[in-house]
N, C-alpha and C. Protein backbone atom coordinates (compact mmCIF):
# COMPACT_ATOMS: atom_id res chain seq x y z
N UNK A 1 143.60 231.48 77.36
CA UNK A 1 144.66 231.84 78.27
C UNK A 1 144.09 232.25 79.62
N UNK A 2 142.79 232.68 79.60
CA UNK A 2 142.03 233.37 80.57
C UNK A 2 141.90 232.20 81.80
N UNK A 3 141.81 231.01 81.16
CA UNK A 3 141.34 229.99 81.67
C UNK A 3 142.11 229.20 81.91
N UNK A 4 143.41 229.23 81.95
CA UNK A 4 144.23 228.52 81.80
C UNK A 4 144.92 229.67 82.94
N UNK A 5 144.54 230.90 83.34
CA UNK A 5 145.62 231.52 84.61
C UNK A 5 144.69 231.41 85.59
N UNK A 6 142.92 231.45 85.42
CA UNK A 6 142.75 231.38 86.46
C UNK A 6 141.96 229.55 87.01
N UNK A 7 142.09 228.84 86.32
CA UNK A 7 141.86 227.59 86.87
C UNK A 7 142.78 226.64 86.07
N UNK A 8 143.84 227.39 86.01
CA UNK A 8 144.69 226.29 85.75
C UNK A 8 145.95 225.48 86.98
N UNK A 9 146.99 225.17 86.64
CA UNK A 9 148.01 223.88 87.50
C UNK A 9 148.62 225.24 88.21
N UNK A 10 148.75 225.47 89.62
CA UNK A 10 149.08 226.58 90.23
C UNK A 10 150.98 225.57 90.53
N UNK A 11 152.01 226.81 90.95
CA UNK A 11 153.16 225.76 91.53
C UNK A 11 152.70 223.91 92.66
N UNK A 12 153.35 223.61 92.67
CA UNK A 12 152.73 222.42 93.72
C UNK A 12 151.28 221.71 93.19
N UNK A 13 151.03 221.97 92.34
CA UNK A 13 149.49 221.10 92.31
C UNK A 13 149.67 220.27 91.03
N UNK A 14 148.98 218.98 91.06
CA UNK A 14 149.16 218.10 90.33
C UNK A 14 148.48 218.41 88.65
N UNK A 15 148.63 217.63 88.08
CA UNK A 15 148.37 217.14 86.61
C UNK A 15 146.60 217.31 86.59
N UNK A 16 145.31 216.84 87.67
CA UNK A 16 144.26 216.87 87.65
C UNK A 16 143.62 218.20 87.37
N UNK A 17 144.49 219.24 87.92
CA UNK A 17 144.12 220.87 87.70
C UNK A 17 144.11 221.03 86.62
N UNK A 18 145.15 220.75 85.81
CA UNK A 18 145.52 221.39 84.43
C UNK A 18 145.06 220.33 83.35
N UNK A 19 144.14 219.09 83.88
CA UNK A 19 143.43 218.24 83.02
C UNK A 19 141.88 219.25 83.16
N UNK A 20 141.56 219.72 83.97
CA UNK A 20 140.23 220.33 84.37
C UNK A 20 140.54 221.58 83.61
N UNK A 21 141.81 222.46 83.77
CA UNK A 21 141.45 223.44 82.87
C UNK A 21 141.12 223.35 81.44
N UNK A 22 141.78 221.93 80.91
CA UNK A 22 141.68 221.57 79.53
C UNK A 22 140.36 221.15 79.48
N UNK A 23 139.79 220.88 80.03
CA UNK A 23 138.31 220.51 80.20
C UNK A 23 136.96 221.48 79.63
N UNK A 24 137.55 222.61 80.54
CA UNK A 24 137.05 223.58 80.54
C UNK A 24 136.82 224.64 79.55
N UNK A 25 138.09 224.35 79.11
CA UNK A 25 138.33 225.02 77.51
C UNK A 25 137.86 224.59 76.13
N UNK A 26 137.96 223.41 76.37
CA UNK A 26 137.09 222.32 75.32
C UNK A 26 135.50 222.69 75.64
N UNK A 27 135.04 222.96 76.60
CA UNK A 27 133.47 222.98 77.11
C UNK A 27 132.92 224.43 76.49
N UNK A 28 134.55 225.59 76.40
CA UNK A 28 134.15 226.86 76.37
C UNK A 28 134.21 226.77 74.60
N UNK A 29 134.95 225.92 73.73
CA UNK A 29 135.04 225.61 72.57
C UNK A 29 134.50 225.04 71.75
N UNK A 30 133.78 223.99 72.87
CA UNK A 30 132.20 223.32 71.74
C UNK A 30 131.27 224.53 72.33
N UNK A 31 130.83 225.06 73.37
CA UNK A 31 129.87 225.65 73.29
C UNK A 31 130.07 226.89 72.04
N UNK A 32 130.81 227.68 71.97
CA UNK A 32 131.22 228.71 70.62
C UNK A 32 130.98 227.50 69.11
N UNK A 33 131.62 227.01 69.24
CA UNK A 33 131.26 226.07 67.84
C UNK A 33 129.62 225.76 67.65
N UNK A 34 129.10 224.89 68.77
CA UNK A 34 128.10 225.23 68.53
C UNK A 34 126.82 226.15 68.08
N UNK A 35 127.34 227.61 68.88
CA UNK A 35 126.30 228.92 68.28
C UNK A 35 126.85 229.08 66.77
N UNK A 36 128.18 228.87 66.43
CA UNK A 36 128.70 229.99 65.64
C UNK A 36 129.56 228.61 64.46
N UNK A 37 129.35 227.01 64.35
CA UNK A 37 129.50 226.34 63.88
C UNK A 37 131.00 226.05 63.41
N UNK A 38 132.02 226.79 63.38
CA UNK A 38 133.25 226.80 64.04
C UNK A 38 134.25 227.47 65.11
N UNK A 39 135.38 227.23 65.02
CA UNK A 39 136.44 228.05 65.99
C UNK A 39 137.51 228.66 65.33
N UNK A 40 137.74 228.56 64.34
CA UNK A 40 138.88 229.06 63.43
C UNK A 40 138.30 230.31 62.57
N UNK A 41 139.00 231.22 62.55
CA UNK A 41 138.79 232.62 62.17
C UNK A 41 138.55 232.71 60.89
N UNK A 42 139.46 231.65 59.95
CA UNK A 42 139.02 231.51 58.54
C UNK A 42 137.90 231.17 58.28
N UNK A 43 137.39 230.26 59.27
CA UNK A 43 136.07 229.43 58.66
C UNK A 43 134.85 230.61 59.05
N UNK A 44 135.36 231.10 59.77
CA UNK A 44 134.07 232.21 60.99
C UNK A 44 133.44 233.53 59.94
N UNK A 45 134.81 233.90 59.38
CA UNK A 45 134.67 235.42 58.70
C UNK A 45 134.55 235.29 57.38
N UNK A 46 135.10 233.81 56.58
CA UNK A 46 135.19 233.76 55.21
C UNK A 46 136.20 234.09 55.03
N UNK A 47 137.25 234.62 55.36
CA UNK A 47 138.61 235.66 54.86
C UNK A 47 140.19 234.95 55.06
N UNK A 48 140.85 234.77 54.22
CA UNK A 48 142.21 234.18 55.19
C UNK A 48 143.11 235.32 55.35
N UNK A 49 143.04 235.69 56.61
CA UNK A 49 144.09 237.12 56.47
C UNK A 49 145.54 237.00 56.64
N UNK A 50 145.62 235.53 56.12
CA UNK A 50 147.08 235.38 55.72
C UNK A 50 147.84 235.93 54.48
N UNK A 51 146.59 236.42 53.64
CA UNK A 51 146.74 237.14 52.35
C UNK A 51 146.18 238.39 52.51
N UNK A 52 147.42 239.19 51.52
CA UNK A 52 146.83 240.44 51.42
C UNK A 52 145.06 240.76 50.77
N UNK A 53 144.59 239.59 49.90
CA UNK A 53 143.51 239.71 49.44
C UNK A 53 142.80 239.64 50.42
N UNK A 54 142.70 238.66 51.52
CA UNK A 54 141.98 238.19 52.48
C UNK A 54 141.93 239.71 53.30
N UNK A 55 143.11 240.44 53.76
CA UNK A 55 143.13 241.48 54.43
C UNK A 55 142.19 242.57 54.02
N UNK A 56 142.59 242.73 52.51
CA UNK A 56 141.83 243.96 51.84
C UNK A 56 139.84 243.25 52.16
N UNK A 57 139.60 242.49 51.92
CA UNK A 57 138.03 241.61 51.70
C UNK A 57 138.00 241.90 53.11
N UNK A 58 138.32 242.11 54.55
CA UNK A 58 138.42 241.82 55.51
C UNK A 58 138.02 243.35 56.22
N UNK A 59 139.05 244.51 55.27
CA UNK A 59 138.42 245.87 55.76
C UNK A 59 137.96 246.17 54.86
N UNK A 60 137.44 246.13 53.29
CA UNK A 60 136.27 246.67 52.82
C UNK A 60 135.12 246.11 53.38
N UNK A 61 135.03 244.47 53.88
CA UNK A 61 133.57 244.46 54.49
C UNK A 61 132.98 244.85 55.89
N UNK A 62 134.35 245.33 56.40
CA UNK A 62 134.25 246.06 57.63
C UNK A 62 133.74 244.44 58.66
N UNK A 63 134.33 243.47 58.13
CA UNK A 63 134.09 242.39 58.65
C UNK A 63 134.21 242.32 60.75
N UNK A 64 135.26 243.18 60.54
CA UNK A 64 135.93 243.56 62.56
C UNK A 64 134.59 244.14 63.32
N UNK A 65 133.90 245.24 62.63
CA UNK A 65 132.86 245.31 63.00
C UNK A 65 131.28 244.73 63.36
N UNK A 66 131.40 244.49 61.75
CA UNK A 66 130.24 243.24 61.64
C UNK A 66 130.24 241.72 62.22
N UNK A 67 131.40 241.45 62.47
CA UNK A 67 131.26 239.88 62.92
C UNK A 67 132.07 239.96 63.83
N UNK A 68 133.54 240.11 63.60
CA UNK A 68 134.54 239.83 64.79
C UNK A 68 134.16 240.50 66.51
N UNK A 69 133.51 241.60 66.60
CA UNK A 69 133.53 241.96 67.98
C UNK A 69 132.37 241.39 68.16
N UNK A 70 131.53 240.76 67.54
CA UNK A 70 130.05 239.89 68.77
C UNK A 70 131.42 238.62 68.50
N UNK A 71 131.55 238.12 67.63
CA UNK A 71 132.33 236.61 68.14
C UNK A 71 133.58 236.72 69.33
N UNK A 72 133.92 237.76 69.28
CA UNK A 72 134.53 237.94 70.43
C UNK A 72 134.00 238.13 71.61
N UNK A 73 133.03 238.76 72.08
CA UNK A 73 132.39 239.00 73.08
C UNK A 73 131.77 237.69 73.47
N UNK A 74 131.45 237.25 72.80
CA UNK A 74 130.56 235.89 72.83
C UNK A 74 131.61 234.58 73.38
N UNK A 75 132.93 234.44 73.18
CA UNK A 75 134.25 233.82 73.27
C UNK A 75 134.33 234.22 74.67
N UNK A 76 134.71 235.49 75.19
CA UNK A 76 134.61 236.14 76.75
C UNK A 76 134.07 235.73 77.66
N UNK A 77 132.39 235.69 76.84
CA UNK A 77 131.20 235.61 77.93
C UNK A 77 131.58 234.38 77.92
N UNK A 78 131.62 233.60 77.70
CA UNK A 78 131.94 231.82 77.70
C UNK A 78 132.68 231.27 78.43
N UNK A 79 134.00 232.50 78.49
CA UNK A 79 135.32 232.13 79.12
C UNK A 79 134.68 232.78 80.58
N UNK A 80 134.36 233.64 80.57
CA UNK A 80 133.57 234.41 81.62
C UNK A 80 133.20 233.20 82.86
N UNK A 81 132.16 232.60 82.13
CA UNK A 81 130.99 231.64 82.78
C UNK A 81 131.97 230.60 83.33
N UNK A 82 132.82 230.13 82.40
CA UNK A 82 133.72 228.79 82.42
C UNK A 82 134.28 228.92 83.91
N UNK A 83 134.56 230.29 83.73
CA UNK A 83 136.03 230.66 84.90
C UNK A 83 135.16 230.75 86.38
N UNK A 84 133.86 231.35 85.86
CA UNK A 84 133.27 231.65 87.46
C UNK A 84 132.10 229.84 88.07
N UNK A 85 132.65 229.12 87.36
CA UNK A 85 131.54 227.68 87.23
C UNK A 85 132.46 226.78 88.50
């Protein structure tokens, strides 16, 4: 979304902007796939927290701590770079 307000299709500007932001996002999405071998949260953490099991497995392994805030930070810094490129 980050990337999509600040280099995305402003009023008046054509279709090429908002092909470049999609660009950009894809660039910020293989690079994360690459370190971290997917993009989907199920595949990332092991957990589907569409289930209560998944939820409970999710805060006994204190998974938010252990994994989710570097994959997040790491998602940022990416979007970070993307936005200032």
């Amino acid at each position: 979304m980050a990337l999509g307000l600040m280099r995305g299709r402003m009023p008046g500007e054509g279709c090429e902007v908002k092909d470049r932001a999609y660009q950009l996002a894809e660039q910020v999405a293989e690079a994360f796939r690459g370190r971290f071998g997917h993009v989907a949260c199920r595949s990332l953490t092991g957990v589907d927290l569409s289930t209560s099991e998944g939820r409970e497995a999710y805060r006994r392994d204190d998974t938010h701590n252990k994994l989710c805030v570097e994959l997040v930070a790491e998602a940022a810094r990416l979007a970070h770079d993307a936005i200032r490129a």
